[in-house]
C-alpha atoms as a PDB file:
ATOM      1  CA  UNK A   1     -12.106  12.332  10.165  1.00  0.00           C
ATOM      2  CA  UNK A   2     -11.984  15.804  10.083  1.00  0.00           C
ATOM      3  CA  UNK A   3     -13.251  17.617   7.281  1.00  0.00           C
ATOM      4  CA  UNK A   4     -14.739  20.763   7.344  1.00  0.00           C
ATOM      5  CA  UNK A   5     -17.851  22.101   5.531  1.00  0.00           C
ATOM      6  CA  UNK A   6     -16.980  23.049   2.305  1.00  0.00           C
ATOM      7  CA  UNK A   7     -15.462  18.878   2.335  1.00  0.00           C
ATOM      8  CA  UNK A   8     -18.289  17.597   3.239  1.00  0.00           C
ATOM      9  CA  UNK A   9     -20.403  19.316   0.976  1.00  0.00           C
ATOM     10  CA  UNK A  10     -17.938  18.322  -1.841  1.00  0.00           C
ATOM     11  CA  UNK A  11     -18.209  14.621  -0.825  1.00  0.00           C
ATOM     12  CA  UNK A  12     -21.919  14.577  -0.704  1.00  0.00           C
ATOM     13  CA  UNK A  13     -22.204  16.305  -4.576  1.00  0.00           C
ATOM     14  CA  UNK A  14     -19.617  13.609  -5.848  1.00  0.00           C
ATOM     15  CA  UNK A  15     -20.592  10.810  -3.966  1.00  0.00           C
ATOM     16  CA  UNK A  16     -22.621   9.034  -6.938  1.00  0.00           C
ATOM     17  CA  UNK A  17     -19.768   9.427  -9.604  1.00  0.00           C
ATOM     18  CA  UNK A  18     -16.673   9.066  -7.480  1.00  0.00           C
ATOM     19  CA  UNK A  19     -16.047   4.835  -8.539  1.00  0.00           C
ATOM     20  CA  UNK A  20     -16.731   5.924 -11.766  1.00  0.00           C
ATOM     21  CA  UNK A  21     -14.335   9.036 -11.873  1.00  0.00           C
ATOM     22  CA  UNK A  22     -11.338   7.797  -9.380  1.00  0.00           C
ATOM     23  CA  UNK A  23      -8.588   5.713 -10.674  1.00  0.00           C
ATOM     24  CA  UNK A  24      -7.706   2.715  -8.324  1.00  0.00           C
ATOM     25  CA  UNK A  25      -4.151   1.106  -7.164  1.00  0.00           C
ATOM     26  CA  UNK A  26      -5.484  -3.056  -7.218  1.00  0.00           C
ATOM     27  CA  UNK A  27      -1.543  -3.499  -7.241  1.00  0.00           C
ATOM     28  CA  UNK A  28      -1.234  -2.013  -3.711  1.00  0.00           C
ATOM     29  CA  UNK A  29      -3.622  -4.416  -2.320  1.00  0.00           C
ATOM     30  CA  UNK A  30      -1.204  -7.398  -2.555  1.00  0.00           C
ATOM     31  CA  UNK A  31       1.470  -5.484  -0.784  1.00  0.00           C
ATOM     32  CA  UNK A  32      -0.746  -4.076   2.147  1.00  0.00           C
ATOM     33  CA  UNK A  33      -2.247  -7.773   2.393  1.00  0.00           C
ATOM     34  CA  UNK A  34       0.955  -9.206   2.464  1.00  0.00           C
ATOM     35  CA  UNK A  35       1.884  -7.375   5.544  1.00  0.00           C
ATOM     36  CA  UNK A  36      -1.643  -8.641   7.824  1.00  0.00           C
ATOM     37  CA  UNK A  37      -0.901 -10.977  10.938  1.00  0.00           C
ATOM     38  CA  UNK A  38      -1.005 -14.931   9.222  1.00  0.00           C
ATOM     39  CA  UNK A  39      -4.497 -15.314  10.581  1.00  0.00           C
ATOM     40  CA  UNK A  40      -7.301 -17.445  10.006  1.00  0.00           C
ATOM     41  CA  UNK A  41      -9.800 -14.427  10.202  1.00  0.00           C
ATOM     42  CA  UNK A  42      -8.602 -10.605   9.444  1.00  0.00           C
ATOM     43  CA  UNK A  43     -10.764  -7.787  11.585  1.00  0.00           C
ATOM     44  CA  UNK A  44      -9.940  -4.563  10.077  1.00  0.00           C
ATOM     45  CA  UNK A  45     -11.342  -0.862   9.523  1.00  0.00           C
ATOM     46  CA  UNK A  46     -10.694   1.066   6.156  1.00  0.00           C
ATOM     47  CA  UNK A  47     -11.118   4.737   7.266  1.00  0.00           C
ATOM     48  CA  UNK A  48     -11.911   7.147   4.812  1.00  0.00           C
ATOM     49  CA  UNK A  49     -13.398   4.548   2.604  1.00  0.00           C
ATOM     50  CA  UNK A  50     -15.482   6.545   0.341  1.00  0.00           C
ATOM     51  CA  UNK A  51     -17.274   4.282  -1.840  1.00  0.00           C
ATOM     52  CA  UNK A  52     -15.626   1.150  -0.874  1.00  0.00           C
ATOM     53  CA  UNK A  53     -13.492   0.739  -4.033  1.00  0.00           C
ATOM     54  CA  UNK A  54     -10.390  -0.777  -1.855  1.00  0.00           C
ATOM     55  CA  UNK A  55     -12.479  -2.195   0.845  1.00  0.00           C
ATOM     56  CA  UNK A  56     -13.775  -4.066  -2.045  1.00  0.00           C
ATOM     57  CA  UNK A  57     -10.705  -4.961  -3.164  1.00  0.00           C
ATOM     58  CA  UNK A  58      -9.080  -6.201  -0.021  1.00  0.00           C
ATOM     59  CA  UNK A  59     -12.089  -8.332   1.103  1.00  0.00           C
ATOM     60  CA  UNK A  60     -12.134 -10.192  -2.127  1.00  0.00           C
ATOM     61  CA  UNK A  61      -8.365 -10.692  -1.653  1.00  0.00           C
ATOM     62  CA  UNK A  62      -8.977 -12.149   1.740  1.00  0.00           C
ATOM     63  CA  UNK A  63     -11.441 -14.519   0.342  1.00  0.00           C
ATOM     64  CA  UNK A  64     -13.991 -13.339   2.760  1.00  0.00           C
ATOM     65  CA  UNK A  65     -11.773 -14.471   5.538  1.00  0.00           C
ATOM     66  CA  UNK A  66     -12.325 -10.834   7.433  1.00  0.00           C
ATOM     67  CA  UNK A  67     -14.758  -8.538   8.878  1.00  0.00           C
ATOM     68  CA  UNK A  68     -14.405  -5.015   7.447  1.00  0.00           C
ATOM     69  CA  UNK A  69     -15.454  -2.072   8.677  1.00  0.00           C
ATOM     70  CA  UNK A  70     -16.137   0.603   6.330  1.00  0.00           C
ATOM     71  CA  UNK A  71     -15.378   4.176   8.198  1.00  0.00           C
ATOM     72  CA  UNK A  72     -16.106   7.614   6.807  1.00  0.00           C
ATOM     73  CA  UNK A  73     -17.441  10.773   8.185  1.00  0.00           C
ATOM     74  CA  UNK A  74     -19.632  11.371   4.705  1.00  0.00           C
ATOM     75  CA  UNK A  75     -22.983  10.157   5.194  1.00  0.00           C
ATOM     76  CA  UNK A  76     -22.865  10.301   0.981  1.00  0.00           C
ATOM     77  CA  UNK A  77     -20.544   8.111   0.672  1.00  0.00           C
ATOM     78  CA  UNK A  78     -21.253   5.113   2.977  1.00  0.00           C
ATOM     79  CA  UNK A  79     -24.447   5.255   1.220  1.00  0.00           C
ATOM     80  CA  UNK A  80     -22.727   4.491  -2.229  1.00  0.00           C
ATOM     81  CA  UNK A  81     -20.355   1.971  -0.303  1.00  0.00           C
ATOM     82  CA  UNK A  82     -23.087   0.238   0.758  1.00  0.00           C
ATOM     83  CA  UNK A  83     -24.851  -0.273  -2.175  1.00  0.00           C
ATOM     84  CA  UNK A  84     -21.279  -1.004  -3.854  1.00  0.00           C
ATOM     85  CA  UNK A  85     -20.101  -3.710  -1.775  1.00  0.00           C
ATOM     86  CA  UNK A  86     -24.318  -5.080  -0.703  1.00  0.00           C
ATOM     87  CA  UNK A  87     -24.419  -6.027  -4.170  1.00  0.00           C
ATOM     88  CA  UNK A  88     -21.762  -8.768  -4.006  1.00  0.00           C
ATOM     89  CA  UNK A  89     -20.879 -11.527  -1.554  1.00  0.00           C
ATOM     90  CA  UNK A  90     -18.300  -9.442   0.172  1.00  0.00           C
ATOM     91  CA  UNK A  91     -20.850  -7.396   1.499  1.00  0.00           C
ATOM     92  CA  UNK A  92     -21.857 -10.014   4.241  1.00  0.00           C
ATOM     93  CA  UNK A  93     -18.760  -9.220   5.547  1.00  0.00           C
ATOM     94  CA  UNK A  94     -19.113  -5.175   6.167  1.00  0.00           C
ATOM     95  CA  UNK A  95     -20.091  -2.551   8.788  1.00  0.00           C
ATOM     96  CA  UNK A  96     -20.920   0.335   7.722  1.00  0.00           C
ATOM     97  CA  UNK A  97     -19.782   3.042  10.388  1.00  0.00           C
ATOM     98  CA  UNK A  98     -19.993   6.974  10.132  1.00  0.00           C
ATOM     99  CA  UNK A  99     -17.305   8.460  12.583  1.00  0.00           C
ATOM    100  CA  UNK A 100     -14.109  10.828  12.456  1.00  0.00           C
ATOM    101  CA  UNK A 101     -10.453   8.971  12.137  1.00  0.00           C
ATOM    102  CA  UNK A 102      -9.072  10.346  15.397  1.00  0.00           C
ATOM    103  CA  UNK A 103     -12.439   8.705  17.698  1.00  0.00           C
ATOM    104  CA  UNK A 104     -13.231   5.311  16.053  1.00  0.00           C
ATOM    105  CA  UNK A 105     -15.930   3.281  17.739  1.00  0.00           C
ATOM    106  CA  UNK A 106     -13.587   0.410  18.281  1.00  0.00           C
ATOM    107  CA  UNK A 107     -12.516  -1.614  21.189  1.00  0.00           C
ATOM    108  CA  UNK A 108      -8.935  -1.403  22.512  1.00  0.00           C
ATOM    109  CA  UNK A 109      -6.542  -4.113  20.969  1.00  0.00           C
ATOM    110  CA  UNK A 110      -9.562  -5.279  18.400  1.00  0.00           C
ATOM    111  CA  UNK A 111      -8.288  -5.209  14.983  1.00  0.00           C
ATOM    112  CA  UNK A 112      -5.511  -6.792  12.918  1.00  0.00           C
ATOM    113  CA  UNK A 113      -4.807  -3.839  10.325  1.00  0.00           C
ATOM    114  CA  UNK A 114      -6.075  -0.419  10.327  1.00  0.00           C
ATOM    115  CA  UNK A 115      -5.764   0.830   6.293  1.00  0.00           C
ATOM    116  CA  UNK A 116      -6.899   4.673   5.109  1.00  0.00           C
ATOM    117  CA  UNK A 117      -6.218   5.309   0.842  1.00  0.00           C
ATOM    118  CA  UNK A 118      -5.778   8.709  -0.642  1.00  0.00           C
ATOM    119  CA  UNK A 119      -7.555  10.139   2.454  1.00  0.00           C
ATOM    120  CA  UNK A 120      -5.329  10.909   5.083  1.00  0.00           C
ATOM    121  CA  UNK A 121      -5.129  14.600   3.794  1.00  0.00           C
ATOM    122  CA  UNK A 122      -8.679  14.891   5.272  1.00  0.00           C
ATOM    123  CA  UNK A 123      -7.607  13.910   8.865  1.00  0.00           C
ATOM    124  CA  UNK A 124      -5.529  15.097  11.636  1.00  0.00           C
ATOM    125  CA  UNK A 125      -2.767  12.884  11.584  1.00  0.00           C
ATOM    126  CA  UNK A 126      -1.408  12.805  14.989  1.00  0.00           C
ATOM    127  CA  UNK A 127      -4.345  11.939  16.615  1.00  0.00           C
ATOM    128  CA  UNK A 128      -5.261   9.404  14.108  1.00  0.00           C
ATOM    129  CA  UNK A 129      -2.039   7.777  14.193  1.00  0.00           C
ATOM    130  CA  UNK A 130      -3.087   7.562  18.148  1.00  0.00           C
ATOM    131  CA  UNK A 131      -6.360   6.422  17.441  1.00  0.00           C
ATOM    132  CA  UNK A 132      -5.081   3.547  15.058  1.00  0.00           C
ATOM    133  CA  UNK A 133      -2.302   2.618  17.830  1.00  0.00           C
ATOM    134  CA  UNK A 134      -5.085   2.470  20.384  1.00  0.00           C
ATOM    135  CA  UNK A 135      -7.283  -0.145  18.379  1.00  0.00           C
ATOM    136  CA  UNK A 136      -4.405  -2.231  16.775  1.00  0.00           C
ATOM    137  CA  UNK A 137      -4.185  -5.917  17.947  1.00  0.00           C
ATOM    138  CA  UNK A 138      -0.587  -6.438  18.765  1.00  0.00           C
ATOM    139  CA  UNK A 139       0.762  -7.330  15.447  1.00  0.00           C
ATOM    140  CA  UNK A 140      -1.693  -5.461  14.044  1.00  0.00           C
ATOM    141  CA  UNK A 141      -0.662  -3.013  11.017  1.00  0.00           C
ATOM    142  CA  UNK A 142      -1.342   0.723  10.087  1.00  0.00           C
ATOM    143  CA  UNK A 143      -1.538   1.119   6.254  1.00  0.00           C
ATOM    144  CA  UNK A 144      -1.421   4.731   4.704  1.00  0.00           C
ATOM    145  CA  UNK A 145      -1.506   5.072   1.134  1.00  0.00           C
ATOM    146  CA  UNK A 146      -1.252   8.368   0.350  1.00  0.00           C
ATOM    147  CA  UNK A 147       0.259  11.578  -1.956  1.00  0.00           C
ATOM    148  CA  UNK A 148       3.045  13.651  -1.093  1.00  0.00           C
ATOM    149  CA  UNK A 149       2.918  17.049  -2.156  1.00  0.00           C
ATOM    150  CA  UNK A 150       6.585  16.590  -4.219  1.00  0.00           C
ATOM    151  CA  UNK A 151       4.409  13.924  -5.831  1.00  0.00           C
ATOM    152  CA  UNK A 152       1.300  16.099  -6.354  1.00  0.00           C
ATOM    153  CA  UNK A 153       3.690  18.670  -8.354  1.00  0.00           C
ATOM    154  CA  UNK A 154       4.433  15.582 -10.655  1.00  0.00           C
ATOM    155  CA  UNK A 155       1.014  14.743 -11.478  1.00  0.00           C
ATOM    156  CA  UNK A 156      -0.975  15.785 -14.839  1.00  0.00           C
ATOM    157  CA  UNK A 157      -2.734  17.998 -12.593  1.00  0.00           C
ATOM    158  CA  UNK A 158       0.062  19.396 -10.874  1.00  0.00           C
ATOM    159  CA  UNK A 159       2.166  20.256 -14.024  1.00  0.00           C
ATOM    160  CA  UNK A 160      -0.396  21.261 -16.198  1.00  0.00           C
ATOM    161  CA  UNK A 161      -4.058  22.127 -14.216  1.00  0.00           C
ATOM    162  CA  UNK A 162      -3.243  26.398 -13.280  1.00  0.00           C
ATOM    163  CA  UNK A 163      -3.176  26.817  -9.172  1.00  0.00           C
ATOM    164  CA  UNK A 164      -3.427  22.994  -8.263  1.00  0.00           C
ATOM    165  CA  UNK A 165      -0.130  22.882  -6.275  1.00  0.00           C
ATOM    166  CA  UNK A 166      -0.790  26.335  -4.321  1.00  0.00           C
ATOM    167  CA  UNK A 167      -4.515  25.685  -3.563  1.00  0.00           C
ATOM    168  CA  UNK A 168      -3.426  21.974  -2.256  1.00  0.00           C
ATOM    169  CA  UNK A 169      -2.147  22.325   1.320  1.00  0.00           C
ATOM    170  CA  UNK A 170      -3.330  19.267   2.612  1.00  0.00           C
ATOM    171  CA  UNK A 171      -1.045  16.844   1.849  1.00  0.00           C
ATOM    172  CA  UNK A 172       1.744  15.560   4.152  1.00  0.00           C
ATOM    173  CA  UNK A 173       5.134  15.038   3.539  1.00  0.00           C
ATOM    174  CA  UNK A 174       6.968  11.978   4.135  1.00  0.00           C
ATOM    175  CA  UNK A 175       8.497  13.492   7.061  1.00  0.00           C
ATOM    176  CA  UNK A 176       5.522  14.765   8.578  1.00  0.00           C
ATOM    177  CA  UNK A 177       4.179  11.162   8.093  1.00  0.00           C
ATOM    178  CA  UNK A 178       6.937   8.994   9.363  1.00  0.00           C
ATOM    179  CA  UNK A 179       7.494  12.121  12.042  1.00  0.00           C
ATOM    180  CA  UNK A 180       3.381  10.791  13.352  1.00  0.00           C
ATOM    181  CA  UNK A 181       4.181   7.419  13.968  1.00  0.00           C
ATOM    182  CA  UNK A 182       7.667   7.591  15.750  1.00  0.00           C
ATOM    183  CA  UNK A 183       6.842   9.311  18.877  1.00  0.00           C
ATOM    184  CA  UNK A 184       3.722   6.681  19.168  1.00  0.00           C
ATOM    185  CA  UNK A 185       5.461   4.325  21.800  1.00  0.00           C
ATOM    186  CA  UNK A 186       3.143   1.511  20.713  1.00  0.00           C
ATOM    187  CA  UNK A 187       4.107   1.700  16.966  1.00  0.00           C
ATOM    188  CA  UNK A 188       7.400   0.864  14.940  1.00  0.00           C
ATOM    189  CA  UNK A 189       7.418   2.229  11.391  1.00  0.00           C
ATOM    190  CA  UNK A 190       7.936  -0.955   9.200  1.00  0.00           C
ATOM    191  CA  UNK A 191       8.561   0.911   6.042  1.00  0.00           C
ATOM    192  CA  UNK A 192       8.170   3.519   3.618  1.00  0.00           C
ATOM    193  CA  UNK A 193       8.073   2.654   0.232  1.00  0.00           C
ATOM    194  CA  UNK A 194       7.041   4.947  -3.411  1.00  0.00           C
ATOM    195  CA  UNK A 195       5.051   3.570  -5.893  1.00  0.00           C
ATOM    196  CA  UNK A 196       4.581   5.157 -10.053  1.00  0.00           C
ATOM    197  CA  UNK A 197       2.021   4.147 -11.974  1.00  0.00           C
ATOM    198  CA  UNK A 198       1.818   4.884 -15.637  1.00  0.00           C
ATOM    199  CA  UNK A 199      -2.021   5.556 -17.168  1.00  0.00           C
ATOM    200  CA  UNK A 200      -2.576   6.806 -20.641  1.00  0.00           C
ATOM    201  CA  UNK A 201      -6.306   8.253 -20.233  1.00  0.00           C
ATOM    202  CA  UNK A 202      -8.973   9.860 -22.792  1.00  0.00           C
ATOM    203  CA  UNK A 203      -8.367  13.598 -22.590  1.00  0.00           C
ATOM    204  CA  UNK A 204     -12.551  13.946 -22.203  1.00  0.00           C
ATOM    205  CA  UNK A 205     -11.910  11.337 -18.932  1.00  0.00           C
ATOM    206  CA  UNK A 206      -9.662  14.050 -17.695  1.00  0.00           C
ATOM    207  CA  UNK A 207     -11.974  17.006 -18.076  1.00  0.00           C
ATOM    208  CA  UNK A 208     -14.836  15.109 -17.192  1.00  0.00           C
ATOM    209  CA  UNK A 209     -12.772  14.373 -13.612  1.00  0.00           C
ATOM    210  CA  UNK A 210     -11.901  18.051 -13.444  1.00  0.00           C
ATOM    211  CA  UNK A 211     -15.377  19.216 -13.767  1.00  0.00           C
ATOM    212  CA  UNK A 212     -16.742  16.517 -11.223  1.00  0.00           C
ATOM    213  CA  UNK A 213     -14.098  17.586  -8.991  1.00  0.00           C
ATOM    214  CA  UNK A 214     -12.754  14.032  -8.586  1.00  0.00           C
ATOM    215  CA  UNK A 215     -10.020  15.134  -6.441  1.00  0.00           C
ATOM    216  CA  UNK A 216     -11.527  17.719  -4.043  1.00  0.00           C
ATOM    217  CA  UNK A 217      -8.827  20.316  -4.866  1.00  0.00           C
ATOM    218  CA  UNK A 218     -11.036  21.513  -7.657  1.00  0.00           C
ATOM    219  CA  UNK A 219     -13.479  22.439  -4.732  1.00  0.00           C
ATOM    220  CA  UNK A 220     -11.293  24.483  -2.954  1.00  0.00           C
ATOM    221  CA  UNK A 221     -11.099  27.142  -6.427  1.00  0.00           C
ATOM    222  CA  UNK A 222     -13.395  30.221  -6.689  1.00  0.00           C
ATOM    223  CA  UNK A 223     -15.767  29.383  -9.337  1.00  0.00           C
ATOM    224  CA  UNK A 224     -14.524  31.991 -11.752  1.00  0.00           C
ATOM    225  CA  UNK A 225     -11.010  30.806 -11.120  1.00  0.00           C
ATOM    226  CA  UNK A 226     -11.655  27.200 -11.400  1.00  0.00           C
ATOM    227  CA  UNK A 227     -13.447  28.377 -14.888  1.00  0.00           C
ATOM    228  CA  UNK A 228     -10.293  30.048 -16.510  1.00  0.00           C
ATOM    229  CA  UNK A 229      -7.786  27.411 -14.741  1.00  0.00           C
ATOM    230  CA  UNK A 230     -10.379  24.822 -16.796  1.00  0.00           C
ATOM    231  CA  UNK A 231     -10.319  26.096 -19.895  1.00  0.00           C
ATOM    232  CA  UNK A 232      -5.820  26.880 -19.998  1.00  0.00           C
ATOM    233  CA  UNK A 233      -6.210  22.687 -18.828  1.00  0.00           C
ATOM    234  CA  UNK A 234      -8.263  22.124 -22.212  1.00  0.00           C
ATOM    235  CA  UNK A 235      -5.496  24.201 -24.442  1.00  0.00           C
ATOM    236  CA  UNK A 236      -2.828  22.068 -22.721  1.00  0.00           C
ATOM    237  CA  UNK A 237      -4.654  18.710 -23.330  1.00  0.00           C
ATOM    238  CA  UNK A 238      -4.627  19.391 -26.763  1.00  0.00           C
ATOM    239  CA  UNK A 239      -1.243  20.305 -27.144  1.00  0.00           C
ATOM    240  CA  UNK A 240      -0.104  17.217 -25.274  1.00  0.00           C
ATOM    241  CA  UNK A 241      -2.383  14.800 -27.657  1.00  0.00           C
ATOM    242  CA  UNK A 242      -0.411  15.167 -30.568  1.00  0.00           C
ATOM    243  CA  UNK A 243      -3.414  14.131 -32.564  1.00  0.00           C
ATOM    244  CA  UNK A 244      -4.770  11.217 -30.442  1.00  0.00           C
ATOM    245  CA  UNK A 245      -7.985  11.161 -28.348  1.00  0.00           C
ATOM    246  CA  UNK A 246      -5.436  10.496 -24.992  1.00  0.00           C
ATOM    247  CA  UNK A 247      -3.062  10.988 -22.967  1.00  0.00           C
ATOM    248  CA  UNK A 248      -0.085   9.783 -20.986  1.00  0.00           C
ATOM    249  CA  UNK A 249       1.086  10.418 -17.442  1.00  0.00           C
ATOM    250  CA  UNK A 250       1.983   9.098 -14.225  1.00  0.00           C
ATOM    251  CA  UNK A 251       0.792   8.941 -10.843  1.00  0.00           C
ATOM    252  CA  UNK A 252       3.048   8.404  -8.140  1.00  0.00           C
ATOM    253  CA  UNK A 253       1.826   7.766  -4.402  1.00  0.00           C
ATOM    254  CA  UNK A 254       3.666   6.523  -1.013  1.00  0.00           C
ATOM    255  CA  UNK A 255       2.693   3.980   1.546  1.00  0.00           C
ATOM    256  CA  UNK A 256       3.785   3.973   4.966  1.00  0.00           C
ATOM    257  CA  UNK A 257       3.360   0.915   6.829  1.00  0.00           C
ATOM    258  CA  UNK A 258       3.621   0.634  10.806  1.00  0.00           C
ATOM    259  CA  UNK A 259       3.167  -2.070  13.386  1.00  0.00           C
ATOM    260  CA  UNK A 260       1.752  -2.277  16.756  1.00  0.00           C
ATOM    261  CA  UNK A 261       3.951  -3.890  19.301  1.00  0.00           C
ATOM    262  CA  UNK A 262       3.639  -6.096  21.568  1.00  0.00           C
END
C-alpha cells in the first residue's frame, strides 16, 4: 500500500496496542463470507491487515477451510499479526507477506476473495482496484470495508475531537469508490451497502485511543495542536457523561462488494 513516512512511522509506534485500542465489526464477517465462491477451500489475501484482528476472524469463520494471506506494508504490524494469529490453530493457515496494495505478489486468477478493512484510505485506489481485478479467480470477490468522510463527520471524533474532519483527507467517498471499480472491465460492482453500529465506551477508553493515536488522524496534528484539540475532547467527554464513567455513540462504515467476471 502506499503510505508515506510519517504512516509508517505511526504504524510502527502503535503496532503493539492497536488489537487492544481498535474496535472490531465481527458482524461484517458473516456478510463478506456470505458472498465467497461455494468452495471447498477459500484462497484469499486481507490487505492492510494490521494485526490480523479480521483475518482472524474470517479464518475461524471458514473453519480453517482457507489459506490466508496476511498483506501489509508495516513491517510492525505483521510482526503483531503473526504472533496474534501463531498463537491459535488458524495460524497454520497464514502467510505473512509485506508488500504495497497496488503490486501484490500473487499469481494471475489465484484467489477467491480479495478483502482490505478500515485501510483503503492508506492506498491508491485505482490501482488497487486493478491489482485486486488482476489476482481475482473468476468469481472471485473484492471486499472494502471502509469510512466515508460524511460518515467520519458523524463519528464521536468527528463531532466532538477539534480539527478531525479538516486534518482527515484520506477517506473516499462512495462515489469515488464505486467510480474505481466501474471502469475495471473485469469487475461488476455487486453492491454497496451502510452499516451503524452503536458502542457505549468508558470515556478513559476514548482518551486512552486518542492519545495512542488509534486512528492515525491523531498523527497527522502538530503536537501542540493535537495537545489543546485533547484537552477541549476531555471538557466535552465530561459534559456528554452526565455523571457516568461512559459514553454513547455510533460508528457507521460502508462496504462495497465487487465481483470478477468470467
Amino acid at each position: 500500500m502506499t503510505i508515506g513516512r510519517g504512516a509508517k512511522t505511526h504504524f510502527s509506534r502503535v503496532a503493539p496496542v492497536y488489537t487492544r485500542l481498535r474496535n472490531t465489526d465481527p458482524e461484517i464477517v458473516e456478510t463478506i463470507a456470505s458472498r465467497f465462491p461455494q468452495r471447498d477451500h477459500i484462497e484469499l489475501a486481507d490487505v492492510g491487515c494490521g494485526t490480523g484482528r479480521y483475518s482472524a476472524l474470517i479464518l475461524d469463520h471458514l473453519n480453517g477451510n482457507a489459506r490466508m494471506f496476511c498483506c501489509d506494508a508495516s513491517e510492525e504490524m505483521l510482526m503483531q499479526c503473526r504472533q496474534t494469529l501463531r498463537q491459535t490453530m488458524i495460524g497454520k493457515h497464514v502467510e505473512f507477506v509485506q508488500t504495497s496494495a497496488d503490486n501484490l505478489p500473487m499469481a494471475d486468477n489465484s484467489l477467491d476473495a480479495v478483502v482490505t478493512f478500515n485501510a483503503v484510505h492508506h492506498f491508491d485506489l485505482e490501482p488497487f482496484v486493478r491489482e485486486a481485478a488482476r489476482v481475482l479467480s473468476p468469481g472471485g470477490v473484492l471486499a472494502i470495508y471502509t469510512r466515508t468522510p460524511e460518515q467520519n463527520a458523524r463519528t464521536i471524533w468527528g463531532q466532538h475531537f477539534p480539527g478531525f474532519n479538516e486534518y482527515e483527507r484520506r477517506l473516499y467517498t462512495r462515489k469515488q469508490l464505486e467510480g474505481a471499480i466501474r471502469p475495471v472491465a473485469a469487475l461488476k460492482l455487486d453492491s454497496v451497502q451502510e452499516f451503524s453500529f452503536r458502542r457505549s465506551e468508558p470515556t478513559d477508553i476514548l482518551k486512552e485511543r486518542a492519545r495512542h493515536h488509534h486512528y492515525s488522524t491523531f498523527a497527522l496534528y502538530p503536537a501542540e495542536e493535537f495537545e489543546r484539540a485533547f484537552a477541549a475532547f476531555e471538557q466535552t467527554l465530561a459534559g456528554l457523561t452526565n455523571g457516568s464513567d461512559s459514553v454513547s455513540h455510533s460508528a457507521e462504515n460502508t462496504l462495497v462488494l465487487a465481483r470478477k467476471q468470467s
